[in-house]
N, C-alpha and C. Protein backbone atom coordinates (compact mmCIF):
# COMPACT_ATOMS: atom_id res chain seq x y z
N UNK A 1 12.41 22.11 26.74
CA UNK A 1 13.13 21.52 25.63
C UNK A 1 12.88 20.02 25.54
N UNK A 2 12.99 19.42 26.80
CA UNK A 2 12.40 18.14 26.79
C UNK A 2 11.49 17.62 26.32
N UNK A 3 10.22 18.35 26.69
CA UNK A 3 8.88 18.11 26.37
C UNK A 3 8.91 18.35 24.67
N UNK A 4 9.50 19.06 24.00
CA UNK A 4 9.49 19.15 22.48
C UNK A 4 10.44 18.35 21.61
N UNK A 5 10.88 17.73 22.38
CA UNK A 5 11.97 16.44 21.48
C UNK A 5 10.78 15.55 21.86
N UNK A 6 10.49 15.55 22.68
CA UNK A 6 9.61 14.39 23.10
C UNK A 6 8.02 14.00 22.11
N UNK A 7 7.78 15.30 21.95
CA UNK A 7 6.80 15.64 21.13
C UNK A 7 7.19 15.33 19.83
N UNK A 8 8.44 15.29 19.18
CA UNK A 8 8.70 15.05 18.03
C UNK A 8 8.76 13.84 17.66
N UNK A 9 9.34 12.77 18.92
CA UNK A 9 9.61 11.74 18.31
C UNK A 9 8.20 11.00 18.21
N UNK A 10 6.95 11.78 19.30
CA UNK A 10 5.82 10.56 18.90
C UNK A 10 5.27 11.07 17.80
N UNK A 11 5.41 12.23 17.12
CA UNK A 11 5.12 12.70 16.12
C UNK A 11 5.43 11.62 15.40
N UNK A 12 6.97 11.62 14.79
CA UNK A 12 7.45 10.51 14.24
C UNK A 12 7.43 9.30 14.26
N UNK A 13 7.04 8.55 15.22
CA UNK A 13 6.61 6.94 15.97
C UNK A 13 5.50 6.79 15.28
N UNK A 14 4.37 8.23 15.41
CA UNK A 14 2.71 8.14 14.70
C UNK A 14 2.66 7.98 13.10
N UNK A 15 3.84 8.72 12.48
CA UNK A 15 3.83 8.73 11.29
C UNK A 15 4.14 7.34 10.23
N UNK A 16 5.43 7.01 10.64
CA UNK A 16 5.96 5.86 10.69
C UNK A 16 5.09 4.81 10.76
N UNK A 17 4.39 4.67 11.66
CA UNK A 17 3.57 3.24 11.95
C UNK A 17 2.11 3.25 10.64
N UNK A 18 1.69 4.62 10.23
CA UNK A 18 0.45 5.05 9.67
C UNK A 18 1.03 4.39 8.21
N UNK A 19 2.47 4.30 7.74
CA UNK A 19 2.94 4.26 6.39
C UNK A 19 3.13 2.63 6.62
N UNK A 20 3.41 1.80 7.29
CA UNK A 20 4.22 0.71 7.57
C UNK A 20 2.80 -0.39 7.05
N UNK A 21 1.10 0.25 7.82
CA UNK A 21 0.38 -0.63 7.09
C UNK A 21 -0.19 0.11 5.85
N UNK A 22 0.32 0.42 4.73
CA UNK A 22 0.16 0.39 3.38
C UNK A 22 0.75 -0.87 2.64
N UNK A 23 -0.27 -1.27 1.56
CA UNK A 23 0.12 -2.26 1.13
C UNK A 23 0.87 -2.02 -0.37
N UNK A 24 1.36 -2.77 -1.12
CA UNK A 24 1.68 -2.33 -2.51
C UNK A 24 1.02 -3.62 -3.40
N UNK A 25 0.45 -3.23 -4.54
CA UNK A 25 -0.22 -4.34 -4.88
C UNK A 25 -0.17 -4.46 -6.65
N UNK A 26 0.71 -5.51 -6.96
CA UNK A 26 0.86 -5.40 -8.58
C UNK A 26 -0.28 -5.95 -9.63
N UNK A 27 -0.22 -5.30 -10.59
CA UNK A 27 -1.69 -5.76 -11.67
C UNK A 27 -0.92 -6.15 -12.98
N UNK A 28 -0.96 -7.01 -13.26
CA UNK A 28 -0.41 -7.61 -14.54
C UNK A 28 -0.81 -8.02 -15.54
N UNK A 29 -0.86 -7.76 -16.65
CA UNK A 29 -2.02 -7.90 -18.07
C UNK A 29 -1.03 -9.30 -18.61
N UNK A 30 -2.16 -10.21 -18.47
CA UNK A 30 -1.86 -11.44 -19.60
C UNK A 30 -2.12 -11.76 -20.45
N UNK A 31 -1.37 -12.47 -21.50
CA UNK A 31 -1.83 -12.90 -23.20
C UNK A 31 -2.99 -13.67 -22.75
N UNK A 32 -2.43 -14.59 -21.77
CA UNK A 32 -3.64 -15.94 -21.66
C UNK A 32 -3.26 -16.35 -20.38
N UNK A 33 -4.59 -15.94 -19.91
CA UNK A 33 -4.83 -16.57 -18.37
C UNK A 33 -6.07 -17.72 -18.28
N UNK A 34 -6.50 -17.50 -17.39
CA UNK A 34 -7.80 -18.78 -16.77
C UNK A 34 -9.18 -18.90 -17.29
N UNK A 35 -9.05 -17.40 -17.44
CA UNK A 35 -10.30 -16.59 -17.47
C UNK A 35 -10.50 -16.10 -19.22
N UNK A 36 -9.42 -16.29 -20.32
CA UNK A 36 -9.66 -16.11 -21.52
C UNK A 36 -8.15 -15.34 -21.78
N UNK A 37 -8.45 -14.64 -22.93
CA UNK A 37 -6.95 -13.96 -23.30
C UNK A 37 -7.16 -12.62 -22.98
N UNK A 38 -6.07 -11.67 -22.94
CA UNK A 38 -5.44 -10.57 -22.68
C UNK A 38 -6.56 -10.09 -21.55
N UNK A 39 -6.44 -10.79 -20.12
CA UNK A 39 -6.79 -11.10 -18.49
C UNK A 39 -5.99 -9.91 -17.89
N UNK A 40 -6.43 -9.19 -16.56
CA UNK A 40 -5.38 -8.76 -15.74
C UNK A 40 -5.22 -10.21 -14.33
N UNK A 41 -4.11 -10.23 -13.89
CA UNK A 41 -3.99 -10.84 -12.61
C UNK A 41 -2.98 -9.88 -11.65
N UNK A 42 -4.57 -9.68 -10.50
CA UNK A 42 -5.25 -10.46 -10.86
C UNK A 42 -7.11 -9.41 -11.10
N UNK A 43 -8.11 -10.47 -10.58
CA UNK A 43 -8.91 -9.66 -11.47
C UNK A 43 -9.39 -8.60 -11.03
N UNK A 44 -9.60 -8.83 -9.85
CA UNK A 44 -10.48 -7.85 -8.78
C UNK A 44 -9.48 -7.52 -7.73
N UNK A 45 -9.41 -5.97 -7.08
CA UNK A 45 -8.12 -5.74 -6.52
C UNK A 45 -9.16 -4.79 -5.21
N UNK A 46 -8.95 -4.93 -3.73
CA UNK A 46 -9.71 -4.35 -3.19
C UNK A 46 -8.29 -3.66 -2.28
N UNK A 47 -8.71 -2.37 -2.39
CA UNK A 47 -7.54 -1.65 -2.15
C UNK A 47 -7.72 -0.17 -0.87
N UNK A 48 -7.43 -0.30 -0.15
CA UNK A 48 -7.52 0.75 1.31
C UNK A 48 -6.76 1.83 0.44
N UNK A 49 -7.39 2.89 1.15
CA UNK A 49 -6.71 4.47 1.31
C UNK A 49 -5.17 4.27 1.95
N UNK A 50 -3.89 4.86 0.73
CA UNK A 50 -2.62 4.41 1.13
C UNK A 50 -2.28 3.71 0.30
N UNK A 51 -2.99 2.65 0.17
CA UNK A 51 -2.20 1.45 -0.63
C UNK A 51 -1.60 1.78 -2.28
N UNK A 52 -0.96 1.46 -2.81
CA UNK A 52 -0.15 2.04 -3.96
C UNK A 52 -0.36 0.63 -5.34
N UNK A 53 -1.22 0.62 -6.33
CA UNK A 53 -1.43 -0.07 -6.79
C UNK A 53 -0.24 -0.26 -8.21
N UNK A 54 0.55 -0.82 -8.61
CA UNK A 54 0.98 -0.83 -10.16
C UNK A 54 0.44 -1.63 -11.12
């Protein structure tokens, strides 16, 4: 019984830590940015497996 609580929690320790480096990363459309009118910021978005873009 030991050995399977035990097993659960690194289950859970592994999972946990795998979500913690995801990043979240916002994209925002502008009238007028730097770069001319109706721009996203920003422009170029380099994004890992996980990461959650809006």
């Amino acid at each position: 019984m030991k050995k399977l609580i035990a097993a659960l929690a690194l289950g859970a320790a592994v999972a946990t830590v795998g979500a913690a480096g995801a990043a979240e990363i916002e994209v925002t459309m502008l009238n007028k940015g730097e770069k001319g009118a109706m721009v996203f910021q920003p422009d170029f978005v380099s994004a890992a497996p996980g990461d959650t873009i809006r």
